[in-house]
Protein backbone atom coordinates (compact mmCIF):
# COMPACT_ATOMS: atom_id res chain seq x y z
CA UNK A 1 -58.43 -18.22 24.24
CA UNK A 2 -57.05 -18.20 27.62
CA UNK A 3 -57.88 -21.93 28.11
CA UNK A 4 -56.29 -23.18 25.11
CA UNK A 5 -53.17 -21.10 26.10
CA UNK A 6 -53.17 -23.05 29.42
CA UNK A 7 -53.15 -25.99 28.16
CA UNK A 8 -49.40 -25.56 26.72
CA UNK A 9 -48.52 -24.90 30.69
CA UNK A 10 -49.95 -28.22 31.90
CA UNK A 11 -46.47 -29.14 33.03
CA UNK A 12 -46.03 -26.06 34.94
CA UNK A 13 -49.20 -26.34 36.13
CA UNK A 14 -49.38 -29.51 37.84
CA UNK A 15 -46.40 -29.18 39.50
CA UNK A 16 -48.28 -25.41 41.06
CA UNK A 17 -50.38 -27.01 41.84
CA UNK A 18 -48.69 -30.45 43.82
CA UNK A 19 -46.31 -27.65 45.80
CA UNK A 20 -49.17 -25.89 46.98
CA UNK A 21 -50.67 -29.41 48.18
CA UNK A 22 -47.44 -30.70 49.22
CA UNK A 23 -47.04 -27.26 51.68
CA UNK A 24 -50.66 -27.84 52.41
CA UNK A 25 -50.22 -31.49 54.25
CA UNK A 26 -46.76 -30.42 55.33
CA UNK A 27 -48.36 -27.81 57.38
CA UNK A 28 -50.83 -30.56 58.89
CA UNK A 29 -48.50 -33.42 59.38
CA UNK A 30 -45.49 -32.17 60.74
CA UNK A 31 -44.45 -36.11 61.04
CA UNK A 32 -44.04 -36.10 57.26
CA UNK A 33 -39.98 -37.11 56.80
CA UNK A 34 -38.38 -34.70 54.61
CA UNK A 35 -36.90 -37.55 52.94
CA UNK A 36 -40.60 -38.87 51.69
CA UNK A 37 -40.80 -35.41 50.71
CA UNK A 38 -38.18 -35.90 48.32
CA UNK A 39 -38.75 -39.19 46.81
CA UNK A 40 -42.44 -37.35 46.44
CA UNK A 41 -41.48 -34.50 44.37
CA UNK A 42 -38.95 -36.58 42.69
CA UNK A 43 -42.30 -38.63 41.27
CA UNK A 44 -43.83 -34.93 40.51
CA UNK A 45 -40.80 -33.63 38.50
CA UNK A 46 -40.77 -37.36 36.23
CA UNK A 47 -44.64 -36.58 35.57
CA UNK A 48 -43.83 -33.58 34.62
CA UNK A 49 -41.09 -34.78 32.23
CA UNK A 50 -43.69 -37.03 30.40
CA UNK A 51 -45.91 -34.58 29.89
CA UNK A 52 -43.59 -31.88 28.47
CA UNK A 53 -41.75 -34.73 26.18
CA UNK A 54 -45.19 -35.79 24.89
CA UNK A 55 -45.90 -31.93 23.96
CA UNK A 56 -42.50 -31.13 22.19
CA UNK A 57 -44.35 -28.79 18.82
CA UNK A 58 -43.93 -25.58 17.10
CA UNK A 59 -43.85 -22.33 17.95
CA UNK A 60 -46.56 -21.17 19.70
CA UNK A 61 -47.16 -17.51 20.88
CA UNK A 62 -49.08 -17.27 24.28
CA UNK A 63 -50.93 -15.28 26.19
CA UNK A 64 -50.52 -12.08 23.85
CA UNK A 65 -46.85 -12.75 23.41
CA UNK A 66 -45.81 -12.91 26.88
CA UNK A 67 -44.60 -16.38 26.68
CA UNK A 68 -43.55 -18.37 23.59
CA UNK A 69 -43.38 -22.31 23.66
CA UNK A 70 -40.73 -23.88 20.90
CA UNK A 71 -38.35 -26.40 20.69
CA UNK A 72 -35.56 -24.16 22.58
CA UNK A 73 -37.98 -23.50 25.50
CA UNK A 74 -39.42 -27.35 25.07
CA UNK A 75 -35.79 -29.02 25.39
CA UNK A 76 -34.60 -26.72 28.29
CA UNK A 77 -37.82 -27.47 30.57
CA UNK A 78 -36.81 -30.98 29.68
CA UNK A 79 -33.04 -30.69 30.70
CA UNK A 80 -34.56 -28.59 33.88
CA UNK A 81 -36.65 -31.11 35.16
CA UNK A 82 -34.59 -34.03 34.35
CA UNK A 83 -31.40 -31.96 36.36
CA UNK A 84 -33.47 -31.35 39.18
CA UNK A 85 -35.18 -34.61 39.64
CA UNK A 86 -31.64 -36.37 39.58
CA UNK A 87 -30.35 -33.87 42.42
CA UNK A 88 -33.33 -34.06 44.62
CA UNK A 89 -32.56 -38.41 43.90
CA UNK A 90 -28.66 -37.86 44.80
CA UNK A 91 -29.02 -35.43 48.05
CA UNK A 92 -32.02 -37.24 49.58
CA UNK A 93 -30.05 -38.92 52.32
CA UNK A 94 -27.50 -36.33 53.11
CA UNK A 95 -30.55 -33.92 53.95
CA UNK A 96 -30.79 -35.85 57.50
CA UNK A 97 -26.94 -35.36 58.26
CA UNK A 98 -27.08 -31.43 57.03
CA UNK A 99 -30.27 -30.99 59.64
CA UNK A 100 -32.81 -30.10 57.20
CA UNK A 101 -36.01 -31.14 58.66
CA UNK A 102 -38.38 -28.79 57.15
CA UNK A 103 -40.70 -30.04 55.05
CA UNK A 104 -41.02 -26.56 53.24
CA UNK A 105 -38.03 -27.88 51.36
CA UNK A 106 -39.73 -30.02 48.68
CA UNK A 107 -42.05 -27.55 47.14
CA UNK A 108 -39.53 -24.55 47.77
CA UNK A 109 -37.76 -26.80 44.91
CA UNK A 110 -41.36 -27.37 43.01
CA UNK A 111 -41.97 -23.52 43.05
CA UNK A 112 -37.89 -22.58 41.68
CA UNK A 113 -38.50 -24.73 39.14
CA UNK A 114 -41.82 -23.27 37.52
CA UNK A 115 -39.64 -20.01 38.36
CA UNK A 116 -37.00 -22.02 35.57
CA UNK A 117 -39.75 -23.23 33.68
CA UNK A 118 -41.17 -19.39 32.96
CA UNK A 119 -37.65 -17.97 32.74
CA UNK A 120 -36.96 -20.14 29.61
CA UNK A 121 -40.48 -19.21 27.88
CA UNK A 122 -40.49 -15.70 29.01
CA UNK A 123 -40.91 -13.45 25.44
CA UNK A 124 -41.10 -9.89 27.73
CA UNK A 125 -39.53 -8.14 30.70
CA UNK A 126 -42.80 -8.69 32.66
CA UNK A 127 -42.57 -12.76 32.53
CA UNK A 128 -38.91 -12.84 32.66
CA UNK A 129 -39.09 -10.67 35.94
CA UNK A 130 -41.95 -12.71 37.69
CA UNK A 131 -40.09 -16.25 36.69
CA UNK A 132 -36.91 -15.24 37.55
CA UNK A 133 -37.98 -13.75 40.84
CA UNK A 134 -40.09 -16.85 41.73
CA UNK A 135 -36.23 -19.15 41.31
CA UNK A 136 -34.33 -16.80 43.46
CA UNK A 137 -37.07 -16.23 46.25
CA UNK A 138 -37.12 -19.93 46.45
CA UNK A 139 -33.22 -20.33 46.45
CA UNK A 140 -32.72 -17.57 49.17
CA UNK A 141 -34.97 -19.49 52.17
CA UNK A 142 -33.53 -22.86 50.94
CA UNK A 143 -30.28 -21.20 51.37
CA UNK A 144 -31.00 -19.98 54.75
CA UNK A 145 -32.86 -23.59 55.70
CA UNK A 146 -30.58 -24.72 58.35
CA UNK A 147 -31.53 -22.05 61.03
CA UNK A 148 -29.80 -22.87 64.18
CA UNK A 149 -25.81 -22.50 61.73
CA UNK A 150 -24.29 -19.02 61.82
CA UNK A 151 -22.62 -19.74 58.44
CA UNK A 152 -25.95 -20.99 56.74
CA UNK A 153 -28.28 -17.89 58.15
CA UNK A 154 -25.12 -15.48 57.16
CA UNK A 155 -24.88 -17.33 53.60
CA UNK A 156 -28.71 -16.95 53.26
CA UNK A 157 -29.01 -12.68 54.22
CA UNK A 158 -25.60 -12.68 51.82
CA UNK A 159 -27.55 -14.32 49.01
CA UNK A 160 -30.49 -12.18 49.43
CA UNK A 161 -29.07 -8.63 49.84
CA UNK A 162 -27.05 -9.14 46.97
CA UNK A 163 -29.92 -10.70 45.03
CA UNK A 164 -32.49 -7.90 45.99
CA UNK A 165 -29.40 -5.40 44.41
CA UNK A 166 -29.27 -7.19 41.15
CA UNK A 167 -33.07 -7.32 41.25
CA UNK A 168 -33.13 -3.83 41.70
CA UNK A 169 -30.05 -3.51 38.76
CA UNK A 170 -32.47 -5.50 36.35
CA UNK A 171 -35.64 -3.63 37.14
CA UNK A 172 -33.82 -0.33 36.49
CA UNK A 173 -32.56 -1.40 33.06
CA UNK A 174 -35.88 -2.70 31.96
CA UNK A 175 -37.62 1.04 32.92
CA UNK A 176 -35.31 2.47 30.60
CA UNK A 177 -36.30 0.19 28.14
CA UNK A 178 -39.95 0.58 28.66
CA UNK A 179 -39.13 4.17 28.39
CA UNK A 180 -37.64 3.68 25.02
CA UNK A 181 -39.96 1.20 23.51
CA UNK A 182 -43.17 1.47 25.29
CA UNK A 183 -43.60 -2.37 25.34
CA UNK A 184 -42.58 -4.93 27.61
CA UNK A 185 -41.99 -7.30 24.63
CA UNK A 186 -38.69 -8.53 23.15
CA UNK A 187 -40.03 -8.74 19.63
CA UNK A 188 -40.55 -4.93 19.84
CA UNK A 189 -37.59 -4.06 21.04
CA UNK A 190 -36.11 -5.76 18.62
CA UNK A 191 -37.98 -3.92 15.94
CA UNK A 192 -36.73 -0.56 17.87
CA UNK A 193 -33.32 -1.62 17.77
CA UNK A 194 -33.54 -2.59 13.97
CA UNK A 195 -35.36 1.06 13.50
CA UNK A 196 -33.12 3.22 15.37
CA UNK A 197 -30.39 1.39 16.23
CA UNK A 198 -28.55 1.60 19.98
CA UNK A 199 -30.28 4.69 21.17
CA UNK A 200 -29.13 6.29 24.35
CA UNK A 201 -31.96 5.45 26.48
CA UNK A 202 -31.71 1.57 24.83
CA UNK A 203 -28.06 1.13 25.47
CA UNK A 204 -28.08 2.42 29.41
CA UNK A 205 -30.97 0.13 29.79
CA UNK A 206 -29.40 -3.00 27.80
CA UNK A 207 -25.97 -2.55 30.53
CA UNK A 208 -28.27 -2.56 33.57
CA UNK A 209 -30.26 -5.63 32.46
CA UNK A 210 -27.15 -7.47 31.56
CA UNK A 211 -25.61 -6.48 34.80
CA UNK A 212 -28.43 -8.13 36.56
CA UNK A 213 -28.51 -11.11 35.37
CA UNK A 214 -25.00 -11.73 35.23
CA UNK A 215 -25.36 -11.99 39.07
CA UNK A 216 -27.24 -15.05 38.26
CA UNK A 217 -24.67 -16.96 36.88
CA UNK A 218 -21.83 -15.56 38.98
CA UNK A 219 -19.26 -13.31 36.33
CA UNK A 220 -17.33 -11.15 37.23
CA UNK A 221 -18.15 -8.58 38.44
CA UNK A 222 -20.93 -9.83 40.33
CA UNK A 223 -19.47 -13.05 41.50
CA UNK A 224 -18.37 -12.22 45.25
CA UNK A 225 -21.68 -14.05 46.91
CA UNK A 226 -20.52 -17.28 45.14
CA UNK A 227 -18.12 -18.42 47.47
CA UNK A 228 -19.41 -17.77 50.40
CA UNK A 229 -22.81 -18.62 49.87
CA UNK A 230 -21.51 -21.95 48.44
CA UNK A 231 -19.56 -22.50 51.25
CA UNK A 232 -21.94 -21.75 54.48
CA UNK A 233 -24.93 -23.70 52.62
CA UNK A 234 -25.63 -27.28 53.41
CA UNK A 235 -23.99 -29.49 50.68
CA UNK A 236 -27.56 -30.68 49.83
CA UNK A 237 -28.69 -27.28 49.13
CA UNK A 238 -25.44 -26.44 47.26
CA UNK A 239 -26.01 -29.22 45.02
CA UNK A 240 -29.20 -27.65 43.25
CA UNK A 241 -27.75 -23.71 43.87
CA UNK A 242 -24.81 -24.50 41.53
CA UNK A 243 -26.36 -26.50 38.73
CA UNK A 244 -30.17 -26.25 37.63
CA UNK A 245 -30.70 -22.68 38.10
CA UNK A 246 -27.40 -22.06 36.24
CA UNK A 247 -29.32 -23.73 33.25
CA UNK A 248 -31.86 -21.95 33.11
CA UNK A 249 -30.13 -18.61 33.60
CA UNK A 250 -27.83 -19.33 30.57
CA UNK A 251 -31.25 -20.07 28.12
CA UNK A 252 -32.74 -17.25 29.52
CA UNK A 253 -30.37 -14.75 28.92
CA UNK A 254 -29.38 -16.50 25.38
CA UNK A 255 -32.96 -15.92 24.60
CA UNK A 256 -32.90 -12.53 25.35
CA UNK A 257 -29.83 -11.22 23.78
CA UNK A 258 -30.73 -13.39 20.56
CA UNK A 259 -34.36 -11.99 20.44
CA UNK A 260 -34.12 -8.84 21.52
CA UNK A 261 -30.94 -7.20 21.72
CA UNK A 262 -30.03 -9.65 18.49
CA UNK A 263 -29.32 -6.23 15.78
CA UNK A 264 -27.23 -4.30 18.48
CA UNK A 265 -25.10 -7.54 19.24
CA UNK A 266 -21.64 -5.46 18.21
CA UNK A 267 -22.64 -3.28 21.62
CA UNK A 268 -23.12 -5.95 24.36
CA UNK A 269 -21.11 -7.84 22.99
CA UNK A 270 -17.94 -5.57 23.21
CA UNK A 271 -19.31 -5.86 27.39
CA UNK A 272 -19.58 -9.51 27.46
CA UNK A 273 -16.24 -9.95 26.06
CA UNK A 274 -14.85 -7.91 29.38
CA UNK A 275 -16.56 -10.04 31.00
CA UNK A 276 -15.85 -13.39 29.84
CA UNK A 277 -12.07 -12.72 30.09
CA UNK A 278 -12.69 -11.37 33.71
CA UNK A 279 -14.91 -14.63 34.60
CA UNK A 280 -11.69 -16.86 33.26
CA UNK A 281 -9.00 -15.00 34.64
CA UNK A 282 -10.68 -14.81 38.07
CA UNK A 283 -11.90 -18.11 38.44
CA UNK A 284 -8.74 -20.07 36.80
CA UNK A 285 -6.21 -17.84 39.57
CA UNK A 286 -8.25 -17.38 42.68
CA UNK A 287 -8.94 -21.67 42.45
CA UNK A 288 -5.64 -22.56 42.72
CA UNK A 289 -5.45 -20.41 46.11
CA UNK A 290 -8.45 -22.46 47.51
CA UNK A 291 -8.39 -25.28 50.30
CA UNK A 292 -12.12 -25.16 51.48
CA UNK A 293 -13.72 -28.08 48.36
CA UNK A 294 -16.80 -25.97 47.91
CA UNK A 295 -15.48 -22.49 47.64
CA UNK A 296 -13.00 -24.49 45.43
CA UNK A 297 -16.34 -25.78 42.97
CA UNK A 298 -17.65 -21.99 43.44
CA UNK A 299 -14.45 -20.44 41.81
CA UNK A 300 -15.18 -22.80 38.89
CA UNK A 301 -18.59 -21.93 38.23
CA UNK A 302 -16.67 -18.69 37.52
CA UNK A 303 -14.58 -19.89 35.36
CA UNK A 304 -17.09 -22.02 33.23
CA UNK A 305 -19.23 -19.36 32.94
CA UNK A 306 -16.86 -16.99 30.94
CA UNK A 307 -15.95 -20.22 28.87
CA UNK A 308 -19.84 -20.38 27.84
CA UNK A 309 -20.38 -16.74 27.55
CA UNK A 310 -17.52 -16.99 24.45
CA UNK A 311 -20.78 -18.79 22.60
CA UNK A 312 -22.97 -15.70 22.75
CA UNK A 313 -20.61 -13.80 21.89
CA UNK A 314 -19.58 -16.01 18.90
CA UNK A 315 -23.33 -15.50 18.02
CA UNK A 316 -25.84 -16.92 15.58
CA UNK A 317 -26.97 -20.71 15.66
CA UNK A 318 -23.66 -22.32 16.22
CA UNK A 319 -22.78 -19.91 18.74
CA UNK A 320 -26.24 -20.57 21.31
CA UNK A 321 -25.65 -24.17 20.06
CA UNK A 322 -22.17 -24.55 21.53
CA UNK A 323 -23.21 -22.37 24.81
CA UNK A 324 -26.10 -24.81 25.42
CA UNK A 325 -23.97 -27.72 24.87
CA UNK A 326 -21.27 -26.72 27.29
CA UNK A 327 -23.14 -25.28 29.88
CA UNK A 328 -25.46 -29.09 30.31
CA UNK A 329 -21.88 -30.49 30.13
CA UNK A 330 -20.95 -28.93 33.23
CA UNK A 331 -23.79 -29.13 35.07
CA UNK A 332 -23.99 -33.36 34.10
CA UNK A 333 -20.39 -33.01 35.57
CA UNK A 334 -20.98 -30.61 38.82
CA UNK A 335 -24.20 -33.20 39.60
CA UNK A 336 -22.05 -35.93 39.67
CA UNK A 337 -19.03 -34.39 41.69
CA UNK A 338 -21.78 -32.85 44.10
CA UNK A 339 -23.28 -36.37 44.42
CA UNK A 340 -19.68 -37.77 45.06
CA UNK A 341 -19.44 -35.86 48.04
CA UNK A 342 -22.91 -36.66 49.20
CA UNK A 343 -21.69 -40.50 48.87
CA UNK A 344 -18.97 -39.66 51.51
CA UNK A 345 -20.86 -37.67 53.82
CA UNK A 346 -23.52 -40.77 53.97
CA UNK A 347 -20.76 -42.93 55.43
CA UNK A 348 -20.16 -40.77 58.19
CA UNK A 349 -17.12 -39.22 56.06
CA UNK A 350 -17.35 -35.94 57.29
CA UNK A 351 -14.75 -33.42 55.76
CA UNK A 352 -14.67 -29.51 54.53
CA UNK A 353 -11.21 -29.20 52.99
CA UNK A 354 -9.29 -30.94 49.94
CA UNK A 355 -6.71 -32.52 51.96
CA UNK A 356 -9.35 -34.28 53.75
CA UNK A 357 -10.02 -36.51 51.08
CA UNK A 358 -6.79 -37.52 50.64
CA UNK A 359 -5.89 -41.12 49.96
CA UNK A 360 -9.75 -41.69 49.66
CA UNK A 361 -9.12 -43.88 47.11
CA UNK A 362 -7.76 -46.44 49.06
CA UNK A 363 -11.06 -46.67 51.47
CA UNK A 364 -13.84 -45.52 48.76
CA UNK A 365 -12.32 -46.72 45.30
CA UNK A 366 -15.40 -46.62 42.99
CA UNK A 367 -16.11 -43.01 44.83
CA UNK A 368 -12.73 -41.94 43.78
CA UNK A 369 -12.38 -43.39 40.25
CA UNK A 370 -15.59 -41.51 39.56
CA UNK A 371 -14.33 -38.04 41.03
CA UNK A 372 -11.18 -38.74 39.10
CA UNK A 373 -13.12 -39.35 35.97
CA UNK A 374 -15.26 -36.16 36.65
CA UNK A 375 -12.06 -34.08 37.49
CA UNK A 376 -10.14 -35.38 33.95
CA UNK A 377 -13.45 -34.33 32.09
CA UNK A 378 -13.69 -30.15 33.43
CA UNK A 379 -10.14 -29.94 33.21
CA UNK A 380 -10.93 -30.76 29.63
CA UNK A 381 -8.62 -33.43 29.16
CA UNK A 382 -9.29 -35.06 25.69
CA UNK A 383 -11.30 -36.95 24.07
CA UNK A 384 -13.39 -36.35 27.62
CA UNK A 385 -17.26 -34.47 27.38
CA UNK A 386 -15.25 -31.66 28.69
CA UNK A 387 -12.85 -31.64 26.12
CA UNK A 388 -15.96 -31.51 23.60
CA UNK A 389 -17.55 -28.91 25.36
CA UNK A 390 -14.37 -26.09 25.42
CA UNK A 391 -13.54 -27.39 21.40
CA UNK A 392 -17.15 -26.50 20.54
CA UNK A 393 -17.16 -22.72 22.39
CA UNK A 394 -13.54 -21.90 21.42
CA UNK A 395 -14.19 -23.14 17.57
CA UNK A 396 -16.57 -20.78 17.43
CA UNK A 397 -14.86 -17.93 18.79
CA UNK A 398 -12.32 -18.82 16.11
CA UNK A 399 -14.76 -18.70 13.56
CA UNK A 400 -16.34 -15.39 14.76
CA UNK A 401 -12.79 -13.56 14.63
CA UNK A 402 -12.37 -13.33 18.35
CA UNK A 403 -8.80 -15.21 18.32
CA UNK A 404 -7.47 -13.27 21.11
CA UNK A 405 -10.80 -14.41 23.16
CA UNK A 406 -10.09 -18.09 22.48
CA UNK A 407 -6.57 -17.75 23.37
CA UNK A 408 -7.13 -16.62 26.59
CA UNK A 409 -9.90 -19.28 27.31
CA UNK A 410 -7.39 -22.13 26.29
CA UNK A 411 -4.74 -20.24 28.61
CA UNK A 412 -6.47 -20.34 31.58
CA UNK A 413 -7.69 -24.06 30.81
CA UNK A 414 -4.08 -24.88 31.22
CA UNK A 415 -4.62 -22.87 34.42
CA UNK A 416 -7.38 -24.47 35.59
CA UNK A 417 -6.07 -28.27 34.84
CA UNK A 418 -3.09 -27.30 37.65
CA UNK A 419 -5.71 -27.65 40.39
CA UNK A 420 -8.28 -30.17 38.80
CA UNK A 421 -4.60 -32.40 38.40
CA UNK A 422 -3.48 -31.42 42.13
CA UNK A 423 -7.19 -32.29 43.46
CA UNK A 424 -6.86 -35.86 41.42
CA UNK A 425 -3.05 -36.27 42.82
CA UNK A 426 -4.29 -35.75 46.52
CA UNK A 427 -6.77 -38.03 46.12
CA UNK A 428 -5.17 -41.21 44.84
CA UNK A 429 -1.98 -40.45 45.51
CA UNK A 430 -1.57 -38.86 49.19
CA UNK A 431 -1.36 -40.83 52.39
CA UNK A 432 -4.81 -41.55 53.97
CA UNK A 433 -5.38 -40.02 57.58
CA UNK A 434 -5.96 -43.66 59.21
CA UNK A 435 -7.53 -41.77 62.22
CA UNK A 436 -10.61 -40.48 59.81
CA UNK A 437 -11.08 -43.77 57.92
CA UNK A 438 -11.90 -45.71 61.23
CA UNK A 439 -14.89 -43.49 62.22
CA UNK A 440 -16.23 -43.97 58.52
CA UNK A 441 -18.79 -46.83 57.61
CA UNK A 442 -17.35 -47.84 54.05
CA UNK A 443 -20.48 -50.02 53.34
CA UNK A 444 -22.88 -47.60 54.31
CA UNK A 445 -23.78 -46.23 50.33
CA UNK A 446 -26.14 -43.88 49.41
CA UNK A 447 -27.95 -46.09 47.11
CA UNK A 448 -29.83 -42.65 45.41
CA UNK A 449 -26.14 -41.16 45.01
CA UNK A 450 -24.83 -43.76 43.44
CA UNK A 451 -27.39 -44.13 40.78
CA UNK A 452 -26.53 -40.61 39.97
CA UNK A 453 -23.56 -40.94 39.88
CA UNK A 454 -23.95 -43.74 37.41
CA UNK A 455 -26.63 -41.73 35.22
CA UNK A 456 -24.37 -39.00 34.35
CA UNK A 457 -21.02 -40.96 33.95
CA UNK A 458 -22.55 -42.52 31.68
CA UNK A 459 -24.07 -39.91 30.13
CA UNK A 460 -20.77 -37.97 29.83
CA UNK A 461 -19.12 -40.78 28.30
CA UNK A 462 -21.71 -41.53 25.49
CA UNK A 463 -21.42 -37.79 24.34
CA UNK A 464 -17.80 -38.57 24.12
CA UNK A 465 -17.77 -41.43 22.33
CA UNK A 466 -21.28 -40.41 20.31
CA UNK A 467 -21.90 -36.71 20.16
CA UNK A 468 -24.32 -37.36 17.29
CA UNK A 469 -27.09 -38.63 19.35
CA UNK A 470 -26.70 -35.31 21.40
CA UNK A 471 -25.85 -32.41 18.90
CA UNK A 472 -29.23 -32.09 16.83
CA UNK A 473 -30.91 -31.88 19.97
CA UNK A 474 -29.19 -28.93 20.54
CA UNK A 475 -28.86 -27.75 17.20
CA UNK A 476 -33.14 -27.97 16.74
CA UNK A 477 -33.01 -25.60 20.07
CA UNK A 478 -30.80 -23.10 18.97
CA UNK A 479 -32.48 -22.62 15.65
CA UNK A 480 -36.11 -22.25 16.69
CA UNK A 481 -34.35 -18.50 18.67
CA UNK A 482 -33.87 -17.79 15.18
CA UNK A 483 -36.87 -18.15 13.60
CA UNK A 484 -38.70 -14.93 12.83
């Protein structure tokens, strides 16, 4: 029994299994470059890619319910391992010029992303816990990585206090459900909820579980470590913070409202709502007041994650379908802009703030005809991927009767564009600082950054031009949460 469950978790498996190696001969050969490390674990997370493509099935229930494999779970470990193979590809190089040496670095990636892997599989409190706390372990020493850096070490006890407090937010919430239920499954509370309704104990428990994991994907509320964490960690590290585990906090939490929470929807999602609007207002407004380009990035995560959050509230199929859509969108987009940035700092371009890049496009023009492309798309200028990606969440707002909701998301995209258009008009169109383009080595290309940076371009613009190959993809994900 248990072996034939295990063998659904080869993926997740293996790649235990090569971290624990990888730390193993780290440990011995302290001459092993961190960059080998990378290309290594880069070769891991591919393997792993085959062998969860070649095991897309039905839905399987495993280990007494505590995990489910289906298509949704199937497609995200997919998009999770593909995401995280092309950052650890695109930030290889830079890793040298933001001092991180440690060889601890590959498999604190490996073990984040079985953390991902469990999260989007998890059928009860007690595997959703475990996977979610393996991620954010992981993400709070990476964060912390570059020891001898005030900012980094600040950004890394920043991260983890507030962490440990939404932690101890989500563990609260899931006692009251326990207490209410007495099961750690989401198929029985489910059943409780389609019994009883929103009981009292349910309903405080439902708010404190939401409010924990909306920490993960940085709404407001719970968005203050965002910028600063963003900001003090090395651009490498940044890279993965803001886009793979944002992935797989989205499915996770689209899992669990869907499966468990699904019959008292018209309670959480009167709270999400709040949220959402808080997320867009927040993000669109405090952007336009930012000069620093990664606390500039971190106030758009905000943003984009109320825009997604107007799926789940929409609901039903369509509704996870558009959230999923839009929120690999983004992260396709943020990968590329993050791997931009990495392209500069290879050639010895070093810079913090926006007007630091300006002119760039007279030194680095492929560099800044890509950012510019990238910038045009998550302002959601049409027909763009980001264009696609708002007209998908806010149609089905529309459709669910939450006008006023999709109003205020298309109000503060005009927002938004003011600053994605002011970041494209200082780049091509302000005077370069001649001083900082003669200490930069314009030949000098991240060869690993620039085929990510092709990769998702071109990804981007074949869901624009051919959202058809993409959509039942999605669409086969978002239904298997609904069958019963």
């Amino acid at each position: 029994m248990i072996l034939s469950n295990l063998i659904y978790l080869t993926p997740e498996i293996f790649i235990a299994l090569s971290s624990l190696l990888m730390l193993m001969y780290g440990a011995f050969n302290k001459q092993l470059s961190v960059i080998r490390s990378s290309n290594l674990t880069a070769v891991i997370l591919c393997f792993a890619l085959g062998m969860t493509l070649s095991s897309v099935h039905n839905s399987e229930s495993l280990f007494s319910g505590q995990l489910i494999t289906d298509s949704f779970s199937q497609y995200l470990k997919i998009a999770i391992l593909g995401s995280a193979a092309l950052v650890l590809l695109s930030t290889r190089s830079t890793l040298y010029q933001d001092h991180i040496h440690q060889t601890e670095y590959s498999p604190l990636i490996l073990l984040s992303v079985i953390g991902m892997m469990l999260m989007v599989s998890a059928n009860s409190y007690l595997t959703l816990f475990v996977g979610l706390e393996l991620q954010s372990l992981s993400l709070y020493i990476m964060t912390a990585l570059k020891r001898d850096d005030a900012k980094s070490s600040e950004a890394g006890i920043k991260y983890f206090v507030l962490g440990a407090l939404s932690t101890g937010l989500l563990l609260f919430g899931i006692s009251f459900v326990y207490g209410a239920t007495g099961s750690l499954l989401f198929t029985d509370t489910a059943a409780m909820i389609s019994k009883d309704g929103m009981t009292l104990s349910l309903s405080v428990g439902v708010v404190f579980i939401i409010a924990g994991l909306l920490f993960k994907i940085s709404s407001v509320p719970f968005h203050m470590w965002t910028p600063d964490v963003y900001q003090g960690t090395p651009t490498s590290i940044t890279t993965f913070l803001a886009t793979v585990p944002k992935l797989a906090a989205f499915a996770l939490i689209s899992r669990l409202l869907i499966t468990s929470f699904g019959d008292g929807n018209l309670f959480w999602s009167q709270i999400l709502v709040v949220i959402s609007i808080l997320s867009m207002l927040v993000g669109s407004f405090a952007a336009l007041t930012q000069k620093n380009i990664k606390r500039f990035l971190a106030y758009s995560t905000i943003a984009n994650g109320g825009y997604a959050m107007i799926g789940l509230i929409a609901g039903g199929q369509s509704g996870v379908q558009s959230v999923l859509i839009y929120v690999s969108l983004y992260i396709i987009a943020m990968i590329a802009m993050f791997s931009c940035l990495s392209n500069l700092n290879r050639r010895g371009f070093d810079f913090e703030d926006i007007k630091d890049i300006a002119g760039i496009n007279r030194v680095f023009p492929t560099t800044a005809f890509a950012m510019t492309f990238l910038l045009f798309s998550m302002a959601g200028v049409p027909p763009l991927a980001g264009f696609l990606g708002k007209l998908y969440v806010f149609n089905e707002a529309i459709k669910a009767g939450q006008v006023g909701l999709a109003i205020v998301g298309v109000l503060t995209s005009v927002v938004s564009a003011a600053y994605y258009l002011w970041i494209i008009k200082v780049i091509m169109m302000d005077p370069l600082d001649e001083s900082r383009w003669k200490v930069t080595d314009s030949y000098k290309r991240d060869s690993g950054a620039s085929i990510v940076i092709m990769i998702t371009v071109v990804l981007l613009i074949l869901f624009f031009i051919k959202p058809g190959v993409f959509v039942p993809y999605y669409s086969e994900a978002a239904s298997s949460l609904f069958i019963q």
